[in-house]
Structures are given as C-alpha cells and as structure tokens.
Protein backbone atom coordinates (compact mmCIF):
# COMPACT_ATOMS: atom_id res chain seq x y z
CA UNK A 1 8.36 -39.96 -9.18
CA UNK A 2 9.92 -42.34 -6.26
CA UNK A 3 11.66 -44.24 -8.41
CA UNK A 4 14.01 -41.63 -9.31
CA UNK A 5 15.22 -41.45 -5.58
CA UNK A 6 18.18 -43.72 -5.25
CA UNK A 7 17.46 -46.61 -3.32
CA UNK A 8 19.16 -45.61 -0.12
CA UNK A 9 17.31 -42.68 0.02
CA UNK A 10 14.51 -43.61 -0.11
CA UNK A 11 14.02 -44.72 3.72
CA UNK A 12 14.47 -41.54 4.69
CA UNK A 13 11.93 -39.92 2.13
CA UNK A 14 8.91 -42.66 3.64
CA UNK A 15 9.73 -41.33 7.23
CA UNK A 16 9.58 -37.76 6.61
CA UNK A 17 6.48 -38.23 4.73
CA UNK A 18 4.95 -40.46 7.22
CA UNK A 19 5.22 -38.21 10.02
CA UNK A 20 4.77 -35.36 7.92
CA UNK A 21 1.40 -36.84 7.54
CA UNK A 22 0.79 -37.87 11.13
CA UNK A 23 1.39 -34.34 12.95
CA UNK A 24 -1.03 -32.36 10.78
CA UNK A 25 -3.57 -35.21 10.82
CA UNK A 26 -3.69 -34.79 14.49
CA UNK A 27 -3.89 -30.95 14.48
CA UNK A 28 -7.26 -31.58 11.71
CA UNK A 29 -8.91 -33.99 13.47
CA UNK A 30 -8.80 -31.88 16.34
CA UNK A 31 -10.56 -28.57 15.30
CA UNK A 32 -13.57 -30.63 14.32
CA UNK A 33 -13.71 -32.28 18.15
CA UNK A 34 -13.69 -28.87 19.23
CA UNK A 35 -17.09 -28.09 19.75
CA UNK A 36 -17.72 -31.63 21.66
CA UNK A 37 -14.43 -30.73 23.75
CA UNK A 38 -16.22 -27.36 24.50
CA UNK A 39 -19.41 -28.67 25.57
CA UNK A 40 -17.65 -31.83 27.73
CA UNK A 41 -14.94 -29.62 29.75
CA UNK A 42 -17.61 -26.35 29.48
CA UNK A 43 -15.07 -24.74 27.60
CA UNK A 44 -15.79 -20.73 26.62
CA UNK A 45 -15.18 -19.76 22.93
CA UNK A 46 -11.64 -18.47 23.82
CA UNK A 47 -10.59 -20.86 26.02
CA UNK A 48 -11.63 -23.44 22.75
CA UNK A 49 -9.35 -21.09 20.83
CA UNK A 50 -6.67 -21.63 23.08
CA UNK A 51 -6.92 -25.16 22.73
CA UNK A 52 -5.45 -24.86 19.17
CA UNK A 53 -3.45 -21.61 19.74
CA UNK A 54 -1.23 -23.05 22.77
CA UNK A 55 -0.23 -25.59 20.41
CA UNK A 56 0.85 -22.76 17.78
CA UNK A 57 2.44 -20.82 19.99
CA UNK A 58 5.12 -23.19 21.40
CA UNK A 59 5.78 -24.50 18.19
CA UNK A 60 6.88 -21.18 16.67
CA UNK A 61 8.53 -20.50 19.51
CA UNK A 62 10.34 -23.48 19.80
CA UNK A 63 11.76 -23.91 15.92
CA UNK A 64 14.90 -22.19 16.39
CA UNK A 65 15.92 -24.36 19.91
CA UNK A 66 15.26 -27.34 18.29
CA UNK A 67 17.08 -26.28 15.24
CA UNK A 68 20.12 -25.33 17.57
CA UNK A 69 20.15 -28.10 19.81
CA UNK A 70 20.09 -30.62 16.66
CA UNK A 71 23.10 -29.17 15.23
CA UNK A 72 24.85 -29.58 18.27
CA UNK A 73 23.44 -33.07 19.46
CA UNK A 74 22.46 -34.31 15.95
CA UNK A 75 19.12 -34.14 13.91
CA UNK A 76 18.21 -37.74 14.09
CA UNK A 77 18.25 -37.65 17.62
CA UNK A 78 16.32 -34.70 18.22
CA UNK A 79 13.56 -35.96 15.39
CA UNK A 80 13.40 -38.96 17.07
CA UNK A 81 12.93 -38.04 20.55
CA UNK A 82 10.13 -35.26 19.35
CA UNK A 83 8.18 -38.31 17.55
CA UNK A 84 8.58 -39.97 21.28
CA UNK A 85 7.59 -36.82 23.19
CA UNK A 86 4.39 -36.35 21.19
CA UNK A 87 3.10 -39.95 21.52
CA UNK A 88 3.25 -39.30 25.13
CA UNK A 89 1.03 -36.38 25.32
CA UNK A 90 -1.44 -37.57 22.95
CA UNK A 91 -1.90 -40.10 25.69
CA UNK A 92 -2.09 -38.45 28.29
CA UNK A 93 -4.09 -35.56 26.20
CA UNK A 94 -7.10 -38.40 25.89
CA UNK A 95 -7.35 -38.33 29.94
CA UNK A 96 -7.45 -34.78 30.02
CA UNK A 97 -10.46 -34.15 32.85
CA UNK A 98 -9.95 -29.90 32.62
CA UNK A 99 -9.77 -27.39 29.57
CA UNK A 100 -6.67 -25.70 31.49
CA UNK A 101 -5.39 -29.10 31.63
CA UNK A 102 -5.57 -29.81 27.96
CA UNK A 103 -3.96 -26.27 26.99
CA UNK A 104 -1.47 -27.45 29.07
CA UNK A 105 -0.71 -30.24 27.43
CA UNK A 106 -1.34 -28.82 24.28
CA UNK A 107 2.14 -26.93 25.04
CA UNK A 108 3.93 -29.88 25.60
CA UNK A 109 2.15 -31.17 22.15
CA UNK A 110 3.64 -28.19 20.12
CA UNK A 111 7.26 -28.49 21.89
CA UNK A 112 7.27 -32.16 19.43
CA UNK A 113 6.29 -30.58 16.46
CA UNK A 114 9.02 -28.28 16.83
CA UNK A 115 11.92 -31.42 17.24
CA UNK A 116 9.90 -32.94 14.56
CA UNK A 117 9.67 -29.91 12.06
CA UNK A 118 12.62 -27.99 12.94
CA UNK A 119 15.04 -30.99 11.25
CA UNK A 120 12.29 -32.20 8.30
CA UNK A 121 14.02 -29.72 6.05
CA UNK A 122 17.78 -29.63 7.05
CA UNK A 123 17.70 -33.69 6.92
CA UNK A 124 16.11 -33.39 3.13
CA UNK A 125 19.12 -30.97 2.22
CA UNK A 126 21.47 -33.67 3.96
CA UNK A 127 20.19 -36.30 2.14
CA UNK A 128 18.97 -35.07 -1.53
CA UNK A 129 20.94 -33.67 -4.23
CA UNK A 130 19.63 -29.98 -5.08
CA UNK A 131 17.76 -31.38 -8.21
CA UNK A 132 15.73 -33.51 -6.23
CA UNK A 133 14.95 -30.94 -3.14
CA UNK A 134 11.77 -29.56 -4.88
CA UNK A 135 10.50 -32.76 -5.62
CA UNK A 136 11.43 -34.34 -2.08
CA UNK A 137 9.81 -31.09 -0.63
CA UNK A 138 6.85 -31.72 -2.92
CA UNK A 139 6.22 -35.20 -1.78
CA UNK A 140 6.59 -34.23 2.16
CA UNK A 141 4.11 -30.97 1.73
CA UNK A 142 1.53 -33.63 -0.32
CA UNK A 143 1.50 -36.09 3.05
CA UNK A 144 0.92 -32.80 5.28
CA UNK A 145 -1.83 -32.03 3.19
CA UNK A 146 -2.69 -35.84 2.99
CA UNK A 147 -2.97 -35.57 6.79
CA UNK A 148 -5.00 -32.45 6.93
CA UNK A 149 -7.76 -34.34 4.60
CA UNK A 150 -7.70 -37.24 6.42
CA UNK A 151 -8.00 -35.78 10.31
CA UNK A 152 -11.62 -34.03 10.02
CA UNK A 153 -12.70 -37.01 8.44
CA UNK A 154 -11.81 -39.20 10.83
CA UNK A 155 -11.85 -36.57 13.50
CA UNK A 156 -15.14 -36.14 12.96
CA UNK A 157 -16.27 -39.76 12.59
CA UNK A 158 -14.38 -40.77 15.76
CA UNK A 159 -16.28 -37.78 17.48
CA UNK A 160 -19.95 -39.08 16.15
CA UNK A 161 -19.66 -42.51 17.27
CA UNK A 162 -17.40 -42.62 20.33
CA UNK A 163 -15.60 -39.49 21.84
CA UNK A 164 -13.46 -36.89 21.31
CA UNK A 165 -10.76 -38.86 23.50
CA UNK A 166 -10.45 -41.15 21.09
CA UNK A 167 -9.26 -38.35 18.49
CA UNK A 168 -5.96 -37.83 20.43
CA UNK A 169 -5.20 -41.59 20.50
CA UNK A 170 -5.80 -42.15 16.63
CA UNK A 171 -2.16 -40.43 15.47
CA UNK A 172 -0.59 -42.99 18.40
CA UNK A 173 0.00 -46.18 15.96
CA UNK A 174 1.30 -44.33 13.40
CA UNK A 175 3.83 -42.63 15.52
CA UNK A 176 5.35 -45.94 17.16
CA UNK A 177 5.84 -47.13 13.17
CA UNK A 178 7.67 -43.76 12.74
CA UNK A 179 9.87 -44.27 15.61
CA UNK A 180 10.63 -48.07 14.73
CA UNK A 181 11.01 -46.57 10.74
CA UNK A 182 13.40 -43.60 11.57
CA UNK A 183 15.07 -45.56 14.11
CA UNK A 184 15.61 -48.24 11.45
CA UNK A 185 15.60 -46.11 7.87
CA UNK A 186 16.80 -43.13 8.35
CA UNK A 187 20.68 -42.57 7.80
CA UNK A 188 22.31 -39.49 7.44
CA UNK A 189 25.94 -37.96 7.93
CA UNK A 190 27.79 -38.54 10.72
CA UNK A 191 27.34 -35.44 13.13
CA UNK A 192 30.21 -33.09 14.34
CA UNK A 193 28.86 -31.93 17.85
CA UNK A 194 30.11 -27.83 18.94
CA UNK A 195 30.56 -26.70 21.78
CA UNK A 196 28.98 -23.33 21.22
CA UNK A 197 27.48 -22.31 24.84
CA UNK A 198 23.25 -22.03 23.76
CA UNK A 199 22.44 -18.38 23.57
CA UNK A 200 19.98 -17.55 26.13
CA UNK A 201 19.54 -14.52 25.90
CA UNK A 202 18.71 -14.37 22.62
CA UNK A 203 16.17 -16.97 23.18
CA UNK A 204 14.24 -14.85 25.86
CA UNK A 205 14.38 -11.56 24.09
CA UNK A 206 12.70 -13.87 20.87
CA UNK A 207 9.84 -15.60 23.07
CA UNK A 208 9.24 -11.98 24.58
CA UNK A 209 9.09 -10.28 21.36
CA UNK A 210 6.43 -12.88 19.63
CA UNK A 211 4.45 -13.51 23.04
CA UNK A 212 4.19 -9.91 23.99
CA UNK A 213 2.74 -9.02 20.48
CA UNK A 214 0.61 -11.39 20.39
CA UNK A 215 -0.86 -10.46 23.88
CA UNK A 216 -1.08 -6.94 21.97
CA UNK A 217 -3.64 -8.33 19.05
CA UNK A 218 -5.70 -10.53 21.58
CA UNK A 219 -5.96 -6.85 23.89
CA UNK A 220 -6.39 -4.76 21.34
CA UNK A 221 -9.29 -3.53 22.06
CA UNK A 222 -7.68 -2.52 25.41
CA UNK A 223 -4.92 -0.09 26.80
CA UNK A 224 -3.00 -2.78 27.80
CA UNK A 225 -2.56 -4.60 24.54
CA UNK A 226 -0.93 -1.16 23.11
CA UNK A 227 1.75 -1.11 26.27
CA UNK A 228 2.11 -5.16 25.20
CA UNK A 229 3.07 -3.52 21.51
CA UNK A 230 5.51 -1.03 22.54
CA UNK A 231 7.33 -3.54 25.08
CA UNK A 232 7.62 -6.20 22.39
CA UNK A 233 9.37 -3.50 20.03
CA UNK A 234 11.94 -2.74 22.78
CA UNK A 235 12.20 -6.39 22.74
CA UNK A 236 12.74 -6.86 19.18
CA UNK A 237 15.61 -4.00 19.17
CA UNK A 238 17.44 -6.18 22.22
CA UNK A 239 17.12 -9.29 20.13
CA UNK A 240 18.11 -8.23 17.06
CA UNK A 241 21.07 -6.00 18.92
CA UNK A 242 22.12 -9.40 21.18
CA UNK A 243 21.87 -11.55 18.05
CA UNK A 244 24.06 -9.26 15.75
CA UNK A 245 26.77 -9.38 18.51
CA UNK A 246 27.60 -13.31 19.14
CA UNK A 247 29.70 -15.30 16.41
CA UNK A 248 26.83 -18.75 17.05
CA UNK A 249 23.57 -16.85 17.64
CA UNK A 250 20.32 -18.54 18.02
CA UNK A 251 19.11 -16.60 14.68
CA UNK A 252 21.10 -15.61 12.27
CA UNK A 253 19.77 -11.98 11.48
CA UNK A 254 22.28 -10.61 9.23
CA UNK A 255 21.00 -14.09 7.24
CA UNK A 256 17.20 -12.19 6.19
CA UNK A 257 18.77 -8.48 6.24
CA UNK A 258 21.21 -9.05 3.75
CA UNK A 259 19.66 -12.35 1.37
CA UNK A 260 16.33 -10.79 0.07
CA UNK A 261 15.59 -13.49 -1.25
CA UNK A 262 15.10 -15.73 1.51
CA UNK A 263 14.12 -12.45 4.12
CA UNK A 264 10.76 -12.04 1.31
CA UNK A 265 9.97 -15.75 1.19
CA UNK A 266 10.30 -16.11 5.03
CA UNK A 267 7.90 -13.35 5.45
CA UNK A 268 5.25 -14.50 2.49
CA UNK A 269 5.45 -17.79 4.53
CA UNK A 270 4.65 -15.95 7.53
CA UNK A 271 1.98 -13.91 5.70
CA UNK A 272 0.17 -17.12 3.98
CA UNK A 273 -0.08 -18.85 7.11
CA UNK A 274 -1.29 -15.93 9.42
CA UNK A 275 -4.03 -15.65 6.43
CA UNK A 276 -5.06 -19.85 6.03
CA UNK A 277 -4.03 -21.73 9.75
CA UNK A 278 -7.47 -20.19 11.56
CA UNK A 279 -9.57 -21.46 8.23
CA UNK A 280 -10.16 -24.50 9.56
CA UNK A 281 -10.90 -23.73 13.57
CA UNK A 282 -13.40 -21.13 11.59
CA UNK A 283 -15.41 -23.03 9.23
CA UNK A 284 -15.93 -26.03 11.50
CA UNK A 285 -17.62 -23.29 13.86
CA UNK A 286 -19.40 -21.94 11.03
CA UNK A 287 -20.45 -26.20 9.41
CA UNK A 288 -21.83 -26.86 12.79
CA UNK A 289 -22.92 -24.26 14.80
CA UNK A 290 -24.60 -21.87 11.96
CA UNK A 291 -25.47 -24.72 9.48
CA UNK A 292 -26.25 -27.48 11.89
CA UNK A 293 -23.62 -30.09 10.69
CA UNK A 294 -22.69 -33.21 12.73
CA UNK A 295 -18.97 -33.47 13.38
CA UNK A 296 -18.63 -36.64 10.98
CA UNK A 297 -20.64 -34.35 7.70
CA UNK A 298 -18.82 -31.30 8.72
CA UNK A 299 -15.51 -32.89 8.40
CA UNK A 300 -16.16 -34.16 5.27
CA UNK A 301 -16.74 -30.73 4.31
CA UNK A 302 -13.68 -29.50 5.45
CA UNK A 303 -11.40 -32.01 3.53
CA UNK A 304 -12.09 -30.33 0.53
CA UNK A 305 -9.22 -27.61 0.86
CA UNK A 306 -6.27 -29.92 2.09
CA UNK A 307 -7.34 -32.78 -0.80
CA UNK A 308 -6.56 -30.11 -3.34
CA UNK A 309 -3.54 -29.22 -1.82
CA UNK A 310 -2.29 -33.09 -1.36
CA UNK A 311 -2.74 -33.65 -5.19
CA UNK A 312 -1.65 -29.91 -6.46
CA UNK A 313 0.99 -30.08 -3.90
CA UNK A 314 3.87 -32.80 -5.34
CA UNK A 315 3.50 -31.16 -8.62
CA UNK A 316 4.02 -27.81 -7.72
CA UNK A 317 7.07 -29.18 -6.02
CA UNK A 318 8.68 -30.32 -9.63
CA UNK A 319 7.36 -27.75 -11.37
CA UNK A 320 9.48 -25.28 -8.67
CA UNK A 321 12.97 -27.80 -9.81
CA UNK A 322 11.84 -25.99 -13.02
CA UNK A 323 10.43 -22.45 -13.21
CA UNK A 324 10.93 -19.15 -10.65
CA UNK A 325 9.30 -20.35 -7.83
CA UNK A 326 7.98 -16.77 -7.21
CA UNK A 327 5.88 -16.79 -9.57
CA UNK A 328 4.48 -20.31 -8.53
CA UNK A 329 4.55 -19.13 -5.27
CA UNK A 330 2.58 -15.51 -5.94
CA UNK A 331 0.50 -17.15 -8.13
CA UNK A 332 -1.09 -19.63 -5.47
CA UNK A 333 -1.45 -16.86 -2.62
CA UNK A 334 -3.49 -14.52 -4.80
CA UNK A 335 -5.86 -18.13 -5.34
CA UNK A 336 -5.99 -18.06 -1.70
CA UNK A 337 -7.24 -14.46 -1.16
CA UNK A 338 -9.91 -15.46 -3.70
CA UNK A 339 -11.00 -18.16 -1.51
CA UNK A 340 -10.88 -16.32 1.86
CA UNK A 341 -12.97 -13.50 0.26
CA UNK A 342 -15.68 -15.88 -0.87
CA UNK A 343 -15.66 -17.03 2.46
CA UNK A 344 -15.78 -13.55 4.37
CA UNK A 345 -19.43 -13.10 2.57
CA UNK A 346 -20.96 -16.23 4.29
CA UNK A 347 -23.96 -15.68 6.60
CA UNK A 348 -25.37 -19.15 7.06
CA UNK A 349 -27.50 -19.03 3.73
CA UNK A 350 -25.19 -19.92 1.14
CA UNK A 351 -25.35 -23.52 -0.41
CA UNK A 352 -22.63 -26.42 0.01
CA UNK A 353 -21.75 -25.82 -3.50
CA UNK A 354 -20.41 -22.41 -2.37
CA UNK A 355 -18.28 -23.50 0.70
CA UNK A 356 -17.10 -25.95 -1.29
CA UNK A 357 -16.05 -24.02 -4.55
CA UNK A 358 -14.25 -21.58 -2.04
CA UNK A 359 -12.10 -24.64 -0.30
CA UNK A 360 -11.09 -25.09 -3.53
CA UNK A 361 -9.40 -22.19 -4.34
CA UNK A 362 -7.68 -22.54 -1.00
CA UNK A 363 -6.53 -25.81 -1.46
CA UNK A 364 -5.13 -24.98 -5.10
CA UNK A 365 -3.68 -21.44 -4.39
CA UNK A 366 -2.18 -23.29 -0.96
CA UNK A 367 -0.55 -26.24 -3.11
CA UNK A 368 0.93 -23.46 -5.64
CA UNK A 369 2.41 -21.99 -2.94
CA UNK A 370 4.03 -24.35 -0.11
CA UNK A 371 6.89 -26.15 -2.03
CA UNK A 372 7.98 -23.76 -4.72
CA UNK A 373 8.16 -21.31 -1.49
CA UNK A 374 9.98 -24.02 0.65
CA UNK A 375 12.47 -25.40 -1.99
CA UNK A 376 13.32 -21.23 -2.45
CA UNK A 377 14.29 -20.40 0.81
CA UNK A 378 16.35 -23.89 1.05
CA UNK A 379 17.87 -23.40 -2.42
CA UNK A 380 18.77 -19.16 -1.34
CA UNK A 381 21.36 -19.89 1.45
CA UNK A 382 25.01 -22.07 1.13
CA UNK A 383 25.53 -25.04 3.29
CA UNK A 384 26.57 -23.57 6.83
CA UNK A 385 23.09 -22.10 7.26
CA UNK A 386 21.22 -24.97 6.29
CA UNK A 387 19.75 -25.46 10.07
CA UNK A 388 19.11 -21.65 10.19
CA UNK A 389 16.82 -22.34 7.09
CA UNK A 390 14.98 -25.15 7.87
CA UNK A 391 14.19 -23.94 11.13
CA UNK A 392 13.13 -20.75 9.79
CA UNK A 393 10.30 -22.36 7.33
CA UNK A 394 8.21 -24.23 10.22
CA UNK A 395 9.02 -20.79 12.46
CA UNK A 396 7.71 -18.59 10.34
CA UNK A 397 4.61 -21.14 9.29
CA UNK A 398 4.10 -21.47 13.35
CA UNK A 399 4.23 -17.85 14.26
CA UNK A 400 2.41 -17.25 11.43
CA UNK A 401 -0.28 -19.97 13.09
CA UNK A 402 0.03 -18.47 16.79
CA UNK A 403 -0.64 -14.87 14.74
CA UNK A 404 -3.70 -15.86 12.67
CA UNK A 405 -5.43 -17.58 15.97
CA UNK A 406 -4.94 -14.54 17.83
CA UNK A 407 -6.43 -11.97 15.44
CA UNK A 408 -9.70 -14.98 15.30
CA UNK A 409 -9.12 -14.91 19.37
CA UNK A 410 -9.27 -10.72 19.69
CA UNK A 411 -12.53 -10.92 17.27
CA UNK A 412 -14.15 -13.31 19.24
CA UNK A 413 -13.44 -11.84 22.56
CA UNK A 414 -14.69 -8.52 20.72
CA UNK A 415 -18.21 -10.42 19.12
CA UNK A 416 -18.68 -12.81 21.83
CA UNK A 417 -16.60 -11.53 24.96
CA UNK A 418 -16.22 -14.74 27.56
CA UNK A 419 -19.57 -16.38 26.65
CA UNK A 420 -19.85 -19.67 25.44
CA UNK A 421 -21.12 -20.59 22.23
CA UNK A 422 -24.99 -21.03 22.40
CA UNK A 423 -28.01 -20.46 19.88
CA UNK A 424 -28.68 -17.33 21.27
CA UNK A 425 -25.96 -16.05 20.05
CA UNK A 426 -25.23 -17.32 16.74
CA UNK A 427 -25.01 -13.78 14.96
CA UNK A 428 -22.44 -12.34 17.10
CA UNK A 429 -20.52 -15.82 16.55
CA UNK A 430 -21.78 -15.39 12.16
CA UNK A 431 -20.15 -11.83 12.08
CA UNK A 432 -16.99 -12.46 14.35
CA UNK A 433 -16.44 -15.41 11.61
CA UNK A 434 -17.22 -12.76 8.38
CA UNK A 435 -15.20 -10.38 10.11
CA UNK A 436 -11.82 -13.34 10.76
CA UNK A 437 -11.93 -14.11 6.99
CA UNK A 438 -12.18 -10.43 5.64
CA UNK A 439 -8.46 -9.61 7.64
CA UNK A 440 -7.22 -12.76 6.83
CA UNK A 441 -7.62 -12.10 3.19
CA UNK A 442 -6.32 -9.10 3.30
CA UNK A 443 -3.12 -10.92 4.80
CA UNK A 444 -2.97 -13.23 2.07
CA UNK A 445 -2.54 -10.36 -0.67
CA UNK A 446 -0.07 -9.20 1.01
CA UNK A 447 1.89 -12.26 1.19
CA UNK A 448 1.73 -12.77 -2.52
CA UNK A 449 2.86 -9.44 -2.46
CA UNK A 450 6.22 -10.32 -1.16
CA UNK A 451 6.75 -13.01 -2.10
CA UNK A 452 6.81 -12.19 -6.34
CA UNK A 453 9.33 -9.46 -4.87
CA UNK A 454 12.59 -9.72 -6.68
CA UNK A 455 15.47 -10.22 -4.04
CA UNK A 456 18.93 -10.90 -4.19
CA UNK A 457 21.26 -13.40 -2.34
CA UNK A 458 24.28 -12.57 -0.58
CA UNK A 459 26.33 -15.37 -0.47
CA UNK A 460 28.58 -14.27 2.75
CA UNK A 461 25.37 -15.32 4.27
C-alpha cells in the first residue's frame, strides 16, 4: 500500500502517521492511570473526569483557531509548534503535585492537539492526489488506533511497576523524532499569508455556545443547567448571525447549511464520538474497580477495541476510494451501537469473553466508520475550504469528546455526587456506568442515522 505513494510523499505520510499515533497513545495510556492519579492527588470521581474532559474541551474548542491561524501563518508551522507545545506539558504534567494543577495543564495539553489535528487533514489534501486521500486517511486513522492499543498497555504496565508520572513522559521521545521528522520531511506548498483581521467575535460567541451547553448536561439535574441551555441558544443565534455577516469568518456556516453532504457527515462524526470517546474512561472504571483488575491486566483488556480498529481501519480507508462511503460509514456505527448495548447490560458478573466480544464490535463498527467518513467530508467541498474541512473533522470528533464526558460527568455526579470512588459504593459507581453506555448507544444510532442520509453538495460552497 506505501509503495504506491510517490517517493516524495512519502515523508510527509510517516510524520502524520507518527504523531497521529503518539497523541492518542498518550490520551489511552492515561485513562488507565486514572484510578492511581485519583488515589495519589485524592482526586473525587468528577474531578478524575475532568482530568480527561479538560483535555476534550480545549481541543474542540480550539480546531477552528488553529485552522485559521495556519492558513494565515502556514500549516507546517503551526503543526510543528503544537508537536513542541505538547512535549512541554507532558513534562511538566509528570510533576504535577495537585489534581487542579493537572486539569490545568491538561488545557494546555488539548490546545497541541488542536495545532496538531487541525492541519493533519488540510496537509493530506495538499499533498495527495484525490485517489490516494482515502487511502492516506486510512493509514493515518490505523496509527491513531495503533496508538489507542498501545497506551493502556503500556499505560497500564508503566502504572504497575513504577508510577503514573512516568505515563506522561512515555509519548516525550517520540515527539522530539516528530519534530526532527516534520522539521526535516515534511514539504508542502509554499504559503500565501492574508491579512484577514482574526474574527473574535465569532470565536467567543463559539466557545460560549459549546461551554455553556455543556455546563447545561453536567447541571442537568439542576435549575441552573436549564438557564446554561437557553443562554447557549442565544449564543448560537449571535454566532451563526456574526458568522453569516463577515467575508473571512472563523466558520464557514453557509459551508454545512447549504452542502448536505458534508453538514450530515460532520454531525454523524459528532454523533459517533459523543457515543465511543467516554468507552474507555468507563470500562477501565468498570476492569478495576468492579472486577478487581490491576492497571497492567486491565489495559490489556482495553486494547481489544482500538486493535480492531488499527487493522479494519486502512482498509476501510481504500475500500471508501471505492464504494459510497455512507454506506461504509452507516454500516460501522450501527456495529458500534451493538457493542455499547452489550456493554450497558454489564453488572460485574459477566465473563472476559463478554467484554471482550463487545470491544470487538466497537473496534470493527469504529474502523468502518472513521475514514470512509473522513475522506467524505474532505472529498464534499472544492479547494478554498479545504482548512474549513479539516478543521471541522477533529472539531466535531473533540466536541463530540467534551459532549460524551459530560453526559458520563452529569451521571456520575447524579450516582455518586462528590464522593470518591470506594468499595462502599461500587453499585452506585456499577449503575452510573450501565446507565453512561445505555445513552451513549442510543447516540450512536443516531449517528448512523445521519450519516446514510443522502445529501447534496453545493459547489458555491
């Protein structure tokens, strides 16, 4: 399959795959650390949450700025400094003496993904001829699934037999090789800076919109979160009214309004994330604090789903250069339900065989779905929105992350309240997991739902 990229391509192909693999190999490793982070900084079972969610939440927020800035300053430069940025607070992440401290930081941590992931996409389109995209696409999905089987494994191992420190340092060597390879590797056209002034407002009214909703799910249980709701509709109305009146917006509205067929796959990217991100933060909750796994066995465990996806991945990428990647894409979010149902009946007695045969629907229906969706939305807009797109994909995939943590974050506060996680109350912490995978499986038919939709494309956007 590499061989058919032309030689001077290929440099760039190896560095989005490696750090394609590296980001999501850190975010893995990390959910099985959790509970050893919790018990070291006396976290609560929210504030654990937030551990992962602050990470989610800057990253979708910060997909379209990155996007916007690269465009103006260049891609490479912006990739590169986000590979630089997150080295740095994986260090300093290790030394973290305070859970507050480590959400913190865990900010910073998200605001590199973003650089990172906002220009993965719009540097394959760049780069690759359209018959290639898929398979490019294909190969880049396969190392972030490569990454996802690898962290809990060595997450977990790391964890066991020295510290959970050590879990934020492992992703450091392979970063400085992605800096030295991207630096060195990765060429792409020369850039043609504007001098569009960055639209500000548009940028609050979107970070209000997102953060004040999502403040509504984690209070809904609560007056409050309902006032969050109707402020973050009067915020969405100002956005999408600010955004529809500049010539260089921050998001291109009109862009999912009037091209259905990239509006549908953005949102059944939204939807399939907001049903699989909290799977993970979930079951290695469930592995070790129902079942009594040690971090190193329960991460074994969890590589299951994301070595399914790393094999079925690349394949479904071609296969998309191919056939309607709809139906690919349907197809593998309707395996995904399947596998978050089987999970929503787990109550601690169910054998390994189970757990696993679930993760393995999720890791198929997930492969099915990632890079026929991904090569659609790329392949559904002409060249002058190429940015808008690509920034779109790890936006909607990060909001989507940022939404499924908070629905797990509102039914833990509602099962567990502030408590920490103890022994004593296990079956509050059994049915607030039940309860997480029952909604999120309802979120996944509805993505598959959209995203078989027929659409059409407007090419005036």
């Amino acid at each position: 399959m590499i061989g058919k990229i032309q030689p001077e391509h290929r440099g760039a192909l190896y560095t989005l795959a490696l750090t394609s693999f590296v980001m999501p190999m850190s975010m893995s490793s990390l959910n099985v650390a959790l509970p050893a982070i919790s018990d070291e900084l006396a976290a609560s079972a929210v504030q654990a949450s937030w551990v992962v969610m602050a990470f989610a939440f800057i990253q979708g927020m910060g997909m379209f700025p990155a996007a916007w800035v690269a465009e103006r300053v260049g891609r490479k430069r912006i990739y590169l400094s986000g590979i630089v940025l997150s080295g740095v607070i994986l260090l300093l992440s290790s030394m973290a003496t305070d859970v507050r401290m480590l959400i913190v930081l865990r900010l910073f941590q998200g605001a590199s993904a973003a650089m990172i992931f906002a220009t993965t996409n719009a540097i394959i389109v760049s780069v690759f001829p359209t018959h290639q995209r898929g398979m490019v696409m294909g190969v880049t999905s396969g190392a972030v699934y490569l990454g996802i089987t690898l962290g809990p494994v060595l997450g977990g191992f790391i964890t066991s037999w020295f510290s959970w420190r050590q879990v934020f340092m492992l992703p450091l060597p392979f970063l400085c090789f992605g800096m030295w390879f991207a630096s060195q590797r990765l060429v792409l056209e020369p850039h043609v800076p504007s001098d569009a002034p960055f639209d500000w407002p548009g940028l609050l009214f979107f970070v209000s919109t997102i953060a004040l909703a999502l403040f509504g799910v984690t209070r809904v249980y609560d007056p409050i979160g309902w006032i969050a709701f109707a402020f973050s509709f009067l915020s969405l109305l100002c956005f999408i009214k600010t955004e529809l009146g500049k010539d260089k917006p921050l998001v291109h509205v009109a862009l999912f309004a009037n091209n259905r067929v990239f509006g549908l796959a953005c949102l059944s990217t939204f939807l399939s994330y907001s049903a699989s991100f909290s799977v993970a933060f979930l079951l290695s909750l469930y592995l070790q604090n129902i079942v009594g796994f040690s971090p190193d066995r329960a991460g074994l465990m969890l590589i299951v789903t994301a070595a399914c996806m790393a094999v079925i991945t690349p394949f479904a990428g071609r296969l998309s250069d191919r056939y309607p990647a709809r139906w690919l894409a349907s197809s593998g979010l309707m395996l995904n339900a399947i596998g978050l149902m089987l999970l929503a009946r787990l109550d601690g007695s169910q054998s390994t065989t189970y757990v696993i045969t679930a993760q393995i629907f999720l890791g198929i229906g997930f492969g099915f779905f990632s890079a026929p969706n991904a090569n659609r939305i790329m392949s559904s807009v002409p060249s002058q929105y190429v940015g808008q797109a690509s920034a779109s994909i790890p936006t909607m995939r990060g909001v989507g992350n940022l939404t499924s943590m908070s629905i797990v974050t509102a039914i833990f506060a509602a099962y567990l309240g502030s408590s920490m996680i103890t022994v004593e109350n296990s079956g509050e912490l059994m049915n607030a997991i039940r309860m997480s995978f029952t909604i999120t499986s309802v979120l996944a038919v509805l993505g598959a739902v959209a995203s078989v939709a027929k659409g059409r494309i407007n090419d005036g956007y």
